[in-house]
N, C-alpha and C. Protein backbone atom coordinates (compact mmCIF):
# COMPACT_ATOMS: atom_id res chain seq x y z
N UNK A 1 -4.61 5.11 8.99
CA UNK A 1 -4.10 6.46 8.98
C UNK A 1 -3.85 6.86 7.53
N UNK A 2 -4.28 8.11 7.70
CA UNK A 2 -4.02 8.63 5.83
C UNK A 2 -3.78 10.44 5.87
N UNK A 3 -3.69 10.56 4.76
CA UNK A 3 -3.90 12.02 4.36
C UNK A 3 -2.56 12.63 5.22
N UNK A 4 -2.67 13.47 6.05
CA UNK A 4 -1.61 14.38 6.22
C UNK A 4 -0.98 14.28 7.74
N UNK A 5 -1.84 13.19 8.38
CA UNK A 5 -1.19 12.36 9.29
C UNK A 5 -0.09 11.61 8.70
N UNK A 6 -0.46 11.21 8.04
CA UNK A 6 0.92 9.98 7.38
C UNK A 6 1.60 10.63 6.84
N UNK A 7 1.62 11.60 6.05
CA UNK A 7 2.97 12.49 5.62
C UNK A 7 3.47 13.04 6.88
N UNK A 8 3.02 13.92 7.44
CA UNK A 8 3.89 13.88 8.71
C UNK A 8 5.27 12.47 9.26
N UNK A 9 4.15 11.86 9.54
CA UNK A 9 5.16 10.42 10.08
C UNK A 9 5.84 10.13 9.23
N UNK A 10 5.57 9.99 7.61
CA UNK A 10 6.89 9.57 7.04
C UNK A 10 8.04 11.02 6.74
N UNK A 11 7.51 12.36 6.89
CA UNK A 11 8.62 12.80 6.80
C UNK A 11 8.97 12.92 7.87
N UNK A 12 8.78 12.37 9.31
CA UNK A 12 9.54 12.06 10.80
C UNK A 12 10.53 11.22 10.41
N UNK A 13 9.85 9.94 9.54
CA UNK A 13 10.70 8.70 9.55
C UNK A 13 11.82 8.73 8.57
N UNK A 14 11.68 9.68 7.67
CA UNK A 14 12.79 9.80 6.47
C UNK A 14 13.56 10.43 7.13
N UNK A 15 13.84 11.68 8.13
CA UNK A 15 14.89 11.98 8.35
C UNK A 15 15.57 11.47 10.29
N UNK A 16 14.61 10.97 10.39
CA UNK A 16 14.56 10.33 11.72
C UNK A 16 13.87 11.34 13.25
N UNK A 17 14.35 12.81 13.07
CA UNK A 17 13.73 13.64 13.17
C UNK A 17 13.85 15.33 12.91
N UNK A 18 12.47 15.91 12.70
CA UNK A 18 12.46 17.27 12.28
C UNK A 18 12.64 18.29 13.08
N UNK A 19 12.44 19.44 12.71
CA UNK A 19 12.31 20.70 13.45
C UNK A 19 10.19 20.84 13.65
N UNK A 20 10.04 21.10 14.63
CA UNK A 20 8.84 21.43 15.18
C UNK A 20 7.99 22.56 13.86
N UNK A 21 8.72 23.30 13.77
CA UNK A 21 8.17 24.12 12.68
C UNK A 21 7.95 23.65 12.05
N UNK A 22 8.86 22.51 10.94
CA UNK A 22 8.30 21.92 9.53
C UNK A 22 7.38 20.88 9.73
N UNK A 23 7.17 20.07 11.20
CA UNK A 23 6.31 19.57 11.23
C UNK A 23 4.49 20.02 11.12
N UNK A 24 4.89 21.51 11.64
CA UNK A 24 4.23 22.61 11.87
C UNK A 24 3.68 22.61 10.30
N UNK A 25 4.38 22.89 9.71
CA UNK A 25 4.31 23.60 8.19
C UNK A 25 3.58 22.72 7.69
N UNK A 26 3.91 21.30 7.69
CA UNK A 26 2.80 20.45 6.87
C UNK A 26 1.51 20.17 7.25
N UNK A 27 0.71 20.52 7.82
CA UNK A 27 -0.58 21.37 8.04
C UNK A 27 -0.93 21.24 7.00
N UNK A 28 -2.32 21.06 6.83
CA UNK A 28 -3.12 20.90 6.09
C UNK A 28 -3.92 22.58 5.26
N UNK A 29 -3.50 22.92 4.34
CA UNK A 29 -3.77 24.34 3.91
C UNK A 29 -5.25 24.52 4.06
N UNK A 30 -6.05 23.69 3.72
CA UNK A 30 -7.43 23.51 3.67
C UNK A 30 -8.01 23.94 4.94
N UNK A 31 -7.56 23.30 5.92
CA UNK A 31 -7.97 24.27 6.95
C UNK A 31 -7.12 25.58 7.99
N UNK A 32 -8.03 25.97 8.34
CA UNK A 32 -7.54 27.22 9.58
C UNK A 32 -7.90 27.18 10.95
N UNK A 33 -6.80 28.44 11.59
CA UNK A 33 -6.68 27.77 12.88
C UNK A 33 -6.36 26.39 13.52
N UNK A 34 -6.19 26.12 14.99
CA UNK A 34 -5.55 25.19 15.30
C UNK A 34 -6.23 23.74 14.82
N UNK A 35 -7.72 23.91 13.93
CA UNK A 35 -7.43 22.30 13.14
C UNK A 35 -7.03 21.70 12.20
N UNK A 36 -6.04 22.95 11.65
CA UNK A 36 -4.31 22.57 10.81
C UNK A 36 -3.60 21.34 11.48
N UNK A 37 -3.86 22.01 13.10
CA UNK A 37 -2.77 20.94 13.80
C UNK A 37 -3.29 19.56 14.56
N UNK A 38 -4.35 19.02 14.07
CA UNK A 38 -4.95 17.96 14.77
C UNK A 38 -3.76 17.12 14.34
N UNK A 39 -3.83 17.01 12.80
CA UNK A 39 -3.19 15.74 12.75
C UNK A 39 -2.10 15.54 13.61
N UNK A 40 -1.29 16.34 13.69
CA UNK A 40 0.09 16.18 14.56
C UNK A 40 -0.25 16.05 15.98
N UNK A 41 -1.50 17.35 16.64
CA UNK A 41 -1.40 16.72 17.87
C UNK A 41 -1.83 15.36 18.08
N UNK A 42 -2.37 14.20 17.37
CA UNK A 42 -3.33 12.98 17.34
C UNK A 42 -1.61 12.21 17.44
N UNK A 43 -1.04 12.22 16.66
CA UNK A 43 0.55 11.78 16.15
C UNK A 43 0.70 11.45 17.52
N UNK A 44 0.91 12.88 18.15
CA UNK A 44 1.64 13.42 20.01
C UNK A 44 0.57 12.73 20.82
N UNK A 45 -0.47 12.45 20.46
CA UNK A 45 -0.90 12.09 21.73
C UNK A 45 -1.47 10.58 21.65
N UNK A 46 -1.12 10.19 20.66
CA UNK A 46 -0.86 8.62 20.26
C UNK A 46 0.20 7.50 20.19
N UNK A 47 1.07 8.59 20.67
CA UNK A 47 2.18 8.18 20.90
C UNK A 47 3.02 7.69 19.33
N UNK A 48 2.83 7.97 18.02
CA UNK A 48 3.08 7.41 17.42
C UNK A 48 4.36 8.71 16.64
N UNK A 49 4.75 9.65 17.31
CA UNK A 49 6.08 10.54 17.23
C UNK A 49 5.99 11.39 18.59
N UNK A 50 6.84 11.30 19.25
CA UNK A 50 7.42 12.51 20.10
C UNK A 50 8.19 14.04 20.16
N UNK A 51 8.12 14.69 20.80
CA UNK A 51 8.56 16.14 20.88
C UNK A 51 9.42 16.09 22.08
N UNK A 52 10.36 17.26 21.62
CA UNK A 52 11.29 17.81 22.86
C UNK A 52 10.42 18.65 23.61
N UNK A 53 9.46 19.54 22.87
CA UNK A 53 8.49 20.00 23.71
C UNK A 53 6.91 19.76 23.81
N UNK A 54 6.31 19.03 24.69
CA UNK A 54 4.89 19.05 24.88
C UNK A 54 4.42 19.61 25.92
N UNK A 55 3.39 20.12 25.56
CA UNK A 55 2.84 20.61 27.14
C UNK A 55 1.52 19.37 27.74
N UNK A 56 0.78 20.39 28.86
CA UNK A 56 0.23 18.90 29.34
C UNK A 56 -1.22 19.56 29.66
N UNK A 57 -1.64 18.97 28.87
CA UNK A 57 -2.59 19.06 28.17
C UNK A 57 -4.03 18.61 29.82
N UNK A 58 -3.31 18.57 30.83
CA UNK A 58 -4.22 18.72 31.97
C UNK A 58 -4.22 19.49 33.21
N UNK A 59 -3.92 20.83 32.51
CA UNK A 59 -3.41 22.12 33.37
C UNK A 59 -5.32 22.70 33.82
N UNK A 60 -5.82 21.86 33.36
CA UNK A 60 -7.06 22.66 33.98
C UNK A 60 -8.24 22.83 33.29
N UNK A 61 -7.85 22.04 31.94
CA UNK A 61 -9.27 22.77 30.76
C UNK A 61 -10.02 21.84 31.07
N UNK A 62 -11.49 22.00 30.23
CA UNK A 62 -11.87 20.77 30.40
C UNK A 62 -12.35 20.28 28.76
N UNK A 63 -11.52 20.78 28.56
CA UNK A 63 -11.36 20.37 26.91
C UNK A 63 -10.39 18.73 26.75
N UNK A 64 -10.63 18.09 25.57
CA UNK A 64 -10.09 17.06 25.47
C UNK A 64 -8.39 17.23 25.03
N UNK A 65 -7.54 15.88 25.35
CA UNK A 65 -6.11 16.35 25.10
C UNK A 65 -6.04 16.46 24.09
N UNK A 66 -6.75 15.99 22.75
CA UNK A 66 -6.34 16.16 21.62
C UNK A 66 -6.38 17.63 21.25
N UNK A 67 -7.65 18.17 21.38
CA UNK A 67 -8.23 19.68 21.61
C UNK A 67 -7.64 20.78 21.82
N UNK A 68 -6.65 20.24 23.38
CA UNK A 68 -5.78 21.02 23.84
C UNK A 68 -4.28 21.06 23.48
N UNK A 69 -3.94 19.61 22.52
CA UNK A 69 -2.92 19.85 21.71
C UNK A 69 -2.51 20.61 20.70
N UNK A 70 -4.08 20.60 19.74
CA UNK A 70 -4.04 21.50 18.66
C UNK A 70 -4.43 22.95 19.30
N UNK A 71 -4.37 23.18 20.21
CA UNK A 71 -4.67 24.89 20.40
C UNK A 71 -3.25 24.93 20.16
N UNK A 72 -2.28 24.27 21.38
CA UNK A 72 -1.37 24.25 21.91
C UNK A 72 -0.07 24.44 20.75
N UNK A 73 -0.60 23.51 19.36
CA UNK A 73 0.80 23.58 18.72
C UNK A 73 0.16 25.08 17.39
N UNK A 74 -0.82 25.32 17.44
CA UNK A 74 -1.74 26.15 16.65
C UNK A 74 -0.85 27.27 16.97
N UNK A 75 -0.81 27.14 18.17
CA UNK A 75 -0.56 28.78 18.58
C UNK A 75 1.37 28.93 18.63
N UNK A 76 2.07 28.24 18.12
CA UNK A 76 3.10 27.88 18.20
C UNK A 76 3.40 28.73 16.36
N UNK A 77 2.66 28.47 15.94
CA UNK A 77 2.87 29.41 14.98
C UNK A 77 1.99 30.70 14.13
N UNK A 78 1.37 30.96 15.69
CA UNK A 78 1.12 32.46 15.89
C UNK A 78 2.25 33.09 16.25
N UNK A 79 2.07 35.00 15.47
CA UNK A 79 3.54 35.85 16.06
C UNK A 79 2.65 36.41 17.27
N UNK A 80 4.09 36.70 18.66
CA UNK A 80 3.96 36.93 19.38
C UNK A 80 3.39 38.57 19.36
N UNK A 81 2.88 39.26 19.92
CA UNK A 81 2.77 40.12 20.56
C UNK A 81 3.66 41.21 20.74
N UNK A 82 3.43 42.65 21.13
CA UNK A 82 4.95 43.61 21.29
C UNK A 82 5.44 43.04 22.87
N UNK A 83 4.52 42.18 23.65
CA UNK A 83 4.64 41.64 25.02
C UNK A 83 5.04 40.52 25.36
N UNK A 84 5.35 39.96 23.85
CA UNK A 84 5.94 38.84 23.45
C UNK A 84 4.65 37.54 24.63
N UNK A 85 3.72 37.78 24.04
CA UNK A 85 2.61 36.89 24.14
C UNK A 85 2.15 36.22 23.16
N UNK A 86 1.47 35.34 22.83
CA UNK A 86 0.70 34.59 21.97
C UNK A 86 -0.75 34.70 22.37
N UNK A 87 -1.91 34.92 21.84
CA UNK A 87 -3.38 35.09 22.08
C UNK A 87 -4.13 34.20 21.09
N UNK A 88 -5.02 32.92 21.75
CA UNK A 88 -5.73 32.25 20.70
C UNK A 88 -6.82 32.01 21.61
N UNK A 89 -8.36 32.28 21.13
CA UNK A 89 -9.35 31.72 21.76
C UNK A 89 -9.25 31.49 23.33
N UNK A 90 -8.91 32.70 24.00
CA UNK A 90 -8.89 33.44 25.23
C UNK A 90 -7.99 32.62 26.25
N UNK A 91 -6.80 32.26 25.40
CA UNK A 91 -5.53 31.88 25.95
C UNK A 91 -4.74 32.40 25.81
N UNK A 92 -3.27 32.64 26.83
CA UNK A 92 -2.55 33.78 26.69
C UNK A 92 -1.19 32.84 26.98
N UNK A 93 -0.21 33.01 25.99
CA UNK A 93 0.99 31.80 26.13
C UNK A 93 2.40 33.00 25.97
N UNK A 94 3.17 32.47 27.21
CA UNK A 94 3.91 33.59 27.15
C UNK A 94 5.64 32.54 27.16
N UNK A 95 5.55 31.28 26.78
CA UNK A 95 6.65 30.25 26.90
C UNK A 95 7.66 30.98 25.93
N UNK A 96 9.06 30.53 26.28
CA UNK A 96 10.06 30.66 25.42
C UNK A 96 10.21 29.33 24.32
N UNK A 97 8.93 28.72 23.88
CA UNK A 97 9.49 27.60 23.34
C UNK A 97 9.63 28.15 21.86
N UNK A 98 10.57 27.46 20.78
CA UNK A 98 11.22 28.05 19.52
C UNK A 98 11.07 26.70 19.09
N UNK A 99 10.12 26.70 17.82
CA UNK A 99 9.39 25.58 16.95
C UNK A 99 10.77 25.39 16.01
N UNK A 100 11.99 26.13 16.43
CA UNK A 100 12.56 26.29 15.04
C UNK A 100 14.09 25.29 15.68
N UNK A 101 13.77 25.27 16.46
CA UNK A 101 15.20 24.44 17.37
C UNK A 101 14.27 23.16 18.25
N UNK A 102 13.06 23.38 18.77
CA UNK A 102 12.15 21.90 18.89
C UNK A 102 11.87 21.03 18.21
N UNK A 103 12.47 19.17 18.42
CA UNK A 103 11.97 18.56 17.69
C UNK A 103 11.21 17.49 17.72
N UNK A 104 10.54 16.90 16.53
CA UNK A 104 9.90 15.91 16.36
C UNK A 104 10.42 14.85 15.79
N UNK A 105 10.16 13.54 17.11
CA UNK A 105 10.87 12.45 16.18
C UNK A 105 10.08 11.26 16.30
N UNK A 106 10.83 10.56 16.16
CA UNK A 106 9.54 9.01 15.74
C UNK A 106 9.64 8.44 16.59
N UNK A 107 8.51 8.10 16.71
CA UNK A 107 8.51 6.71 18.34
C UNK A 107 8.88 5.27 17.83
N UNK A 108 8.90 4.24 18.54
CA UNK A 108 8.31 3.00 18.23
C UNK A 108 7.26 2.49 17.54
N UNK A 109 5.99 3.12 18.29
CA UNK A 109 5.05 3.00 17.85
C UNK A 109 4.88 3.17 16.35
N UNK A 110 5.41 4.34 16.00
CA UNK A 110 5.43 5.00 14.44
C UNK A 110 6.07 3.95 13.90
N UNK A 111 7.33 3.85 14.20
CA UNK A 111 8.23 2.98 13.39
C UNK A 111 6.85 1.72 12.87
N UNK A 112 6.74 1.19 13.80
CA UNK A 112 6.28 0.09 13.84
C UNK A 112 4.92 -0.24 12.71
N UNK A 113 4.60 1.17 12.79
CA UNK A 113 2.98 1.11 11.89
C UNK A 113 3.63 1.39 10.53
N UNK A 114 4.74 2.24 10.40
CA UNK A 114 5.14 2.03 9.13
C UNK A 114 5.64 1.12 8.33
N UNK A 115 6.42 0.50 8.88
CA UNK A 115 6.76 -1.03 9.04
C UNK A 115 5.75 -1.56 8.77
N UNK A 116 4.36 -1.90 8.96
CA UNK A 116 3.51 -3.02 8.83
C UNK A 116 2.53 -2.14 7.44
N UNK A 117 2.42 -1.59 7.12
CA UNK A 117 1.85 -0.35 6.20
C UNK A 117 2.79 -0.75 5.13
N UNK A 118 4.26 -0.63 5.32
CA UNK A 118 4.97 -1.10 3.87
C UNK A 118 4.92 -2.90 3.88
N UNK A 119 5.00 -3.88 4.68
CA UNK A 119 5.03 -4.75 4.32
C UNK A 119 3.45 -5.30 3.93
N UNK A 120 2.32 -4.26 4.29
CA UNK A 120 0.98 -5.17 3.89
C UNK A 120 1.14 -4.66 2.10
N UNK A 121 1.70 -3.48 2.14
CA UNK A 121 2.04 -3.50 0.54
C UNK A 121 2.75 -4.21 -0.48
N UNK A 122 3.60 -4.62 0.33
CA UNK A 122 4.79 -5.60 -0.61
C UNK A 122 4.02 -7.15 -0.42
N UNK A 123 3.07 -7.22 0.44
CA UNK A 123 1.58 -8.78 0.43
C UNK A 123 1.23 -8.49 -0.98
N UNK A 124 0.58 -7.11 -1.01
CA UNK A 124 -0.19 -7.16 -2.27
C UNK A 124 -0.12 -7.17 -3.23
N UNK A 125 1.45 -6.51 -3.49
CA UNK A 125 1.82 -6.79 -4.52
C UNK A 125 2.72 -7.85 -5.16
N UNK A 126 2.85 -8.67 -4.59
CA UNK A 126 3.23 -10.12 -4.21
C UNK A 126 2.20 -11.43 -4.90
N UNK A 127 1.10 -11.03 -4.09
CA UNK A 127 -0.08 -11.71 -4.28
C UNK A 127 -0.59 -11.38 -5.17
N UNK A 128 -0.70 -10.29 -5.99
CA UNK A 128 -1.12 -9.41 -7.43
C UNK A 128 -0.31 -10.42 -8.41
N UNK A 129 0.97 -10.07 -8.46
CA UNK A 129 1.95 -10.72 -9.52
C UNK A 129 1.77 -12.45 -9.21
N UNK A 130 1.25 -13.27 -8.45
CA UNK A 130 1.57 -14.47 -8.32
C UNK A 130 -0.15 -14.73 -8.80
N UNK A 131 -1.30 -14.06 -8.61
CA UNK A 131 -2.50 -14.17 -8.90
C UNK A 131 -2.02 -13.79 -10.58
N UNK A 132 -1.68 -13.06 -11.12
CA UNK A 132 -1.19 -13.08 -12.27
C UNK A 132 -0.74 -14.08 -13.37
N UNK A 133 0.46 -14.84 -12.59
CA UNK A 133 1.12 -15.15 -12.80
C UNK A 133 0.26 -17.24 -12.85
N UNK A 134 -0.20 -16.94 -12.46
CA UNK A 134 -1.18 -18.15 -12.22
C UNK A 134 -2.41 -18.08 -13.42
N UNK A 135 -2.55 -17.10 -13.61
CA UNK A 135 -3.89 -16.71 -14.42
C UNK A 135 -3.27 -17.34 -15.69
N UNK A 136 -1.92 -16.42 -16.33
CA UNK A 136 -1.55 -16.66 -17.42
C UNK A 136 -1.31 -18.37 -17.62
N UNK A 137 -1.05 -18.97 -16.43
CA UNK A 137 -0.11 -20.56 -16.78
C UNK A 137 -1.65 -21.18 -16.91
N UNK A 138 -3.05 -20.93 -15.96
CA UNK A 138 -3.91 -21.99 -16.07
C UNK A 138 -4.20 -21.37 -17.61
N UNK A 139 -4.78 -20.54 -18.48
CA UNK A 139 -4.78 -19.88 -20.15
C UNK A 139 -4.01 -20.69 -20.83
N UNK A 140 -2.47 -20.72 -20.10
CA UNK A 140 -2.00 -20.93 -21.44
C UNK A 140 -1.90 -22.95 -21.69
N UNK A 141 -1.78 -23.36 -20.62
CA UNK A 141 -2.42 -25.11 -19.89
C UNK A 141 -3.42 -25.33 -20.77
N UNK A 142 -4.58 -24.51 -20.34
CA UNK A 142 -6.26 -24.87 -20.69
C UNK A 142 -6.09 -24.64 -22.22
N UNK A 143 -5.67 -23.52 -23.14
CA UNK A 143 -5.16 -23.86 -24.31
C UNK A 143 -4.90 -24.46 -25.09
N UNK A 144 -3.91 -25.28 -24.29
CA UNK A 144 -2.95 -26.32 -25.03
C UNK A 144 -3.64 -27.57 -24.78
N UNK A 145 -4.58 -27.66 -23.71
CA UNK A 145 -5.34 -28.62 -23.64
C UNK A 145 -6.27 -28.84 -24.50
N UNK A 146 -7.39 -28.19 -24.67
CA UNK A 146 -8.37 -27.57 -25.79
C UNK A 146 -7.95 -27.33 -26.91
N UNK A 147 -6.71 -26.62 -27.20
CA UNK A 147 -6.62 -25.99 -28.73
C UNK A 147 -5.93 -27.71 -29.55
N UNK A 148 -5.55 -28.58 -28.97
CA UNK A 148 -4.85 -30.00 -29.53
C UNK A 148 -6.65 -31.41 -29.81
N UNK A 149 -6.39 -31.95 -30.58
CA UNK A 149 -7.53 -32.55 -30.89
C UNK A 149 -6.65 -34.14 -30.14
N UNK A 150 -7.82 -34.94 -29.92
CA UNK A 150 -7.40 -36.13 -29.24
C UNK A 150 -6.80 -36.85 -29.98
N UNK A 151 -6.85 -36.98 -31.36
CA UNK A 151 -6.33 -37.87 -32.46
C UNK A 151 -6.11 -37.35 -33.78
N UNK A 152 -5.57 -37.51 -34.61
CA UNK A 152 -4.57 -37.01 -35.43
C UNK A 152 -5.96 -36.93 -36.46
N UNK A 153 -6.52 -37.97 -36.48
CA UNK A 153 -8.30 -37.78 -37.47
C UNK A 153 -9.05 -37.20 -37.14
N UNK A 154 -9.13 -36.49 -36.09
CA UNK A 154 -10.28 -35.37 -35.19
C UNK A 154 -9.90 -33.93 -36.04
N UNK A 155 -8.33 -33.87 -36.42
CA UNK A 155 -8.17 -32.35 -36.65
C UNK A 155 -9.43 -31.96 -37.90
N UNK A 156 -9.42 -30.51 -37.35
CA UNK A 156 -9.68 -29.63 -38.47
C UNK A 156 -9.14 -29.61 -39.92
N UNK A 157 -9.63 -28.89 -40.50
CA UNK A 157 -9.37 -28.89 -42.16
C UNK A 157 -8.41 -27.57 -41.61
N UNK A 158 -8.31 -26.47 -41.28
CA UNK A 158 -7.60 -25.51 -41.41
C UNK A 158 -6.46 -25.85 -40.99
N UNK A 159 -6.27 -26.34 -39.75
CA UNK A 159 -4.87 -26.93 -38.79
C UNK A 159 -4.58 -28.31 -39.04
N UNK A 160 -4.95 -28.99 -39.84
CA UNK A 160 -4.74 -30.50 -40.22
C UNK A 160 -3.07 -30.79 -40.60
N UNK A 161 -2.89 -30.25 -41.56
CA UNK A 161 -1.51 -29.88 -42.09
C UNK A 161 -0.49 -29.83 -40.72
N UNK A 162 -0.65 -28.67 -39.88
CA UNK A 162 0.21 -28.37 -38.90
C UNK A 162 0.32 -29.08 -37.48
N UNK A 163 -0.96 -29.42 -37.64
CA UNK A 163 -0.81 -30.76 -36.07
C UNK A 163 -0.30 -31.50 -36.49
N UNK A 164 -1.04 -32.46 -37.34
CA UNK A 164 -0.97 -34.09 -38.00
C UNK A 164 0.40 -34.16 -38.32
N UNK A 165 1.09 -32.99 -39.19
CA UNK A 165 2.51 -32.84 -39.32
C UNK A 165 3.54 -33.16 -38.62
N UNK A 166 2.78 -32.74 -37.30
CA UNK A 166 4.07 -32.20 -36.32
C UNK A 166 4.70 -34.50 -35.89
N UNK A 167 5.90 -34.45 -35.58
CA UNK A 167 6.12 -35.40 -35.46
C UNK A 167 6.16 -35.97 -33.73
N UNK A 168 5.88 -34.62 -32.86
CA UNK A 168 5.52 -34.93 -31.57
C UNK A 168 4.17 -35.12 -31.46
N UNK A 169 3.07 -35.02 -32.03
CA UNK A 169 1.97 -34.71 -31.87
C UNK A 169 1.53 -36.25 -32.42
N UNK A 170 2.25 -36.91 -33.68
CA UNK A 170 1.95 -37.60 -34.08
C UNK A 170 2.44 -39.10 -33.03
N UNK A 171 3.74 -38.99 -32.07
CA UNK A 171 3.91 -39.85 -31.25
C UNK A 171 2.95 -39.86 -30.32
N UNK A 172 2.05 -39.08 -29.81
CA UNK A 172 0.79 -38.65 -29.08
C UNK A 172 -0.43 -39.24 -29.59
N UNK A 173 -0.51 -39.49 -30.61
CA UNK A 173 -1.42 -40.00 -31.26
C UNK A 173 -2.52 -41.55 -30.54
N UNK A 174 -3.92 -40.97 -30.57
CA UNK A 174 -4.39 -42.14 -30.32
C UNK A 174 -4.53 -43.72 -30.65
């Protein structure tokens, strides 16, 4: 899950739950009409946040529930009518429901995927810093292995002085 599905759910999960409208609101600007509202109806019909209000999405269409979710919450923030109707793609919605007092809150399900979404992150970055952290010790090992000569007569002319010197290096000595 990505993009504006998951903002949804985490702003379900940050406040535990919203008003229908602001869930409404985070809609995707990019598109128009009710496939603003897929992501949320996919949310609703995945069980992965719930509503105080859903409708049921098998009153008769023969459209799919997801389909019939996003007409459904699409038209939720269409203005009514002087007949106090709603009109979308030759549907006529005449409910008292108020997006502004309906809410959306988090399921289990949600919880749960967020939950496993932050802990595969805190794997990686776990496993990042310890792959790291490993890199630097075999460098700085292999180094000290390589950069030391086997015997105090092997050194170099440049580092001769500073190995041969050293009085640990010289107890090391072959």
């Amino acid at each position: 899950m990505r993009g504006i599905a998951k903002t949804i759910l985490k702003a379900v999960e940050k406040e535990g739950e919203i008003t229908l409208a602001k869930a409404l609101s985070l809609a995707s600007p990019k598109l128009s009409g009710h496939r603003r509202q897929y992501p949320l109806a996919l949310l609703l019909q995945e069980g992965y946040v719930g509503a105080t209000v859903h409708d049921d999405p098998s009153n008769g269409t023969d459209h799919s529930p997801e389909f019939h979710n996003a007409r459904f919450l699409h038209m939720l923030t269409l203005p009514k009518n002087e007949n106090g109707e709603t009109r979308y793609l030759g549907i006529r919605a005449t409910g008292s429901i108020d997006p502004d007092k309906d809410l959306v809150f988090i399921s289990a399900k949600g919880m749960l995927y967020l939950e496993e979404q932050s802990s595969k992150v805190k794997e990686r970055v776990y496993s990042f810093v310890v792959a790291v952290a490993v890199g630097i010790l075999v460098a700085a090992v292999s180094t000290w292995f390589i950069g030391k000569p086997a015997c105090p007569n092997q050194a170099s002319h440049g580092d001769a002085f500073s190995i041969a010197a050293s009085p640990s290096f010289q107890s090391r000595a072959c």
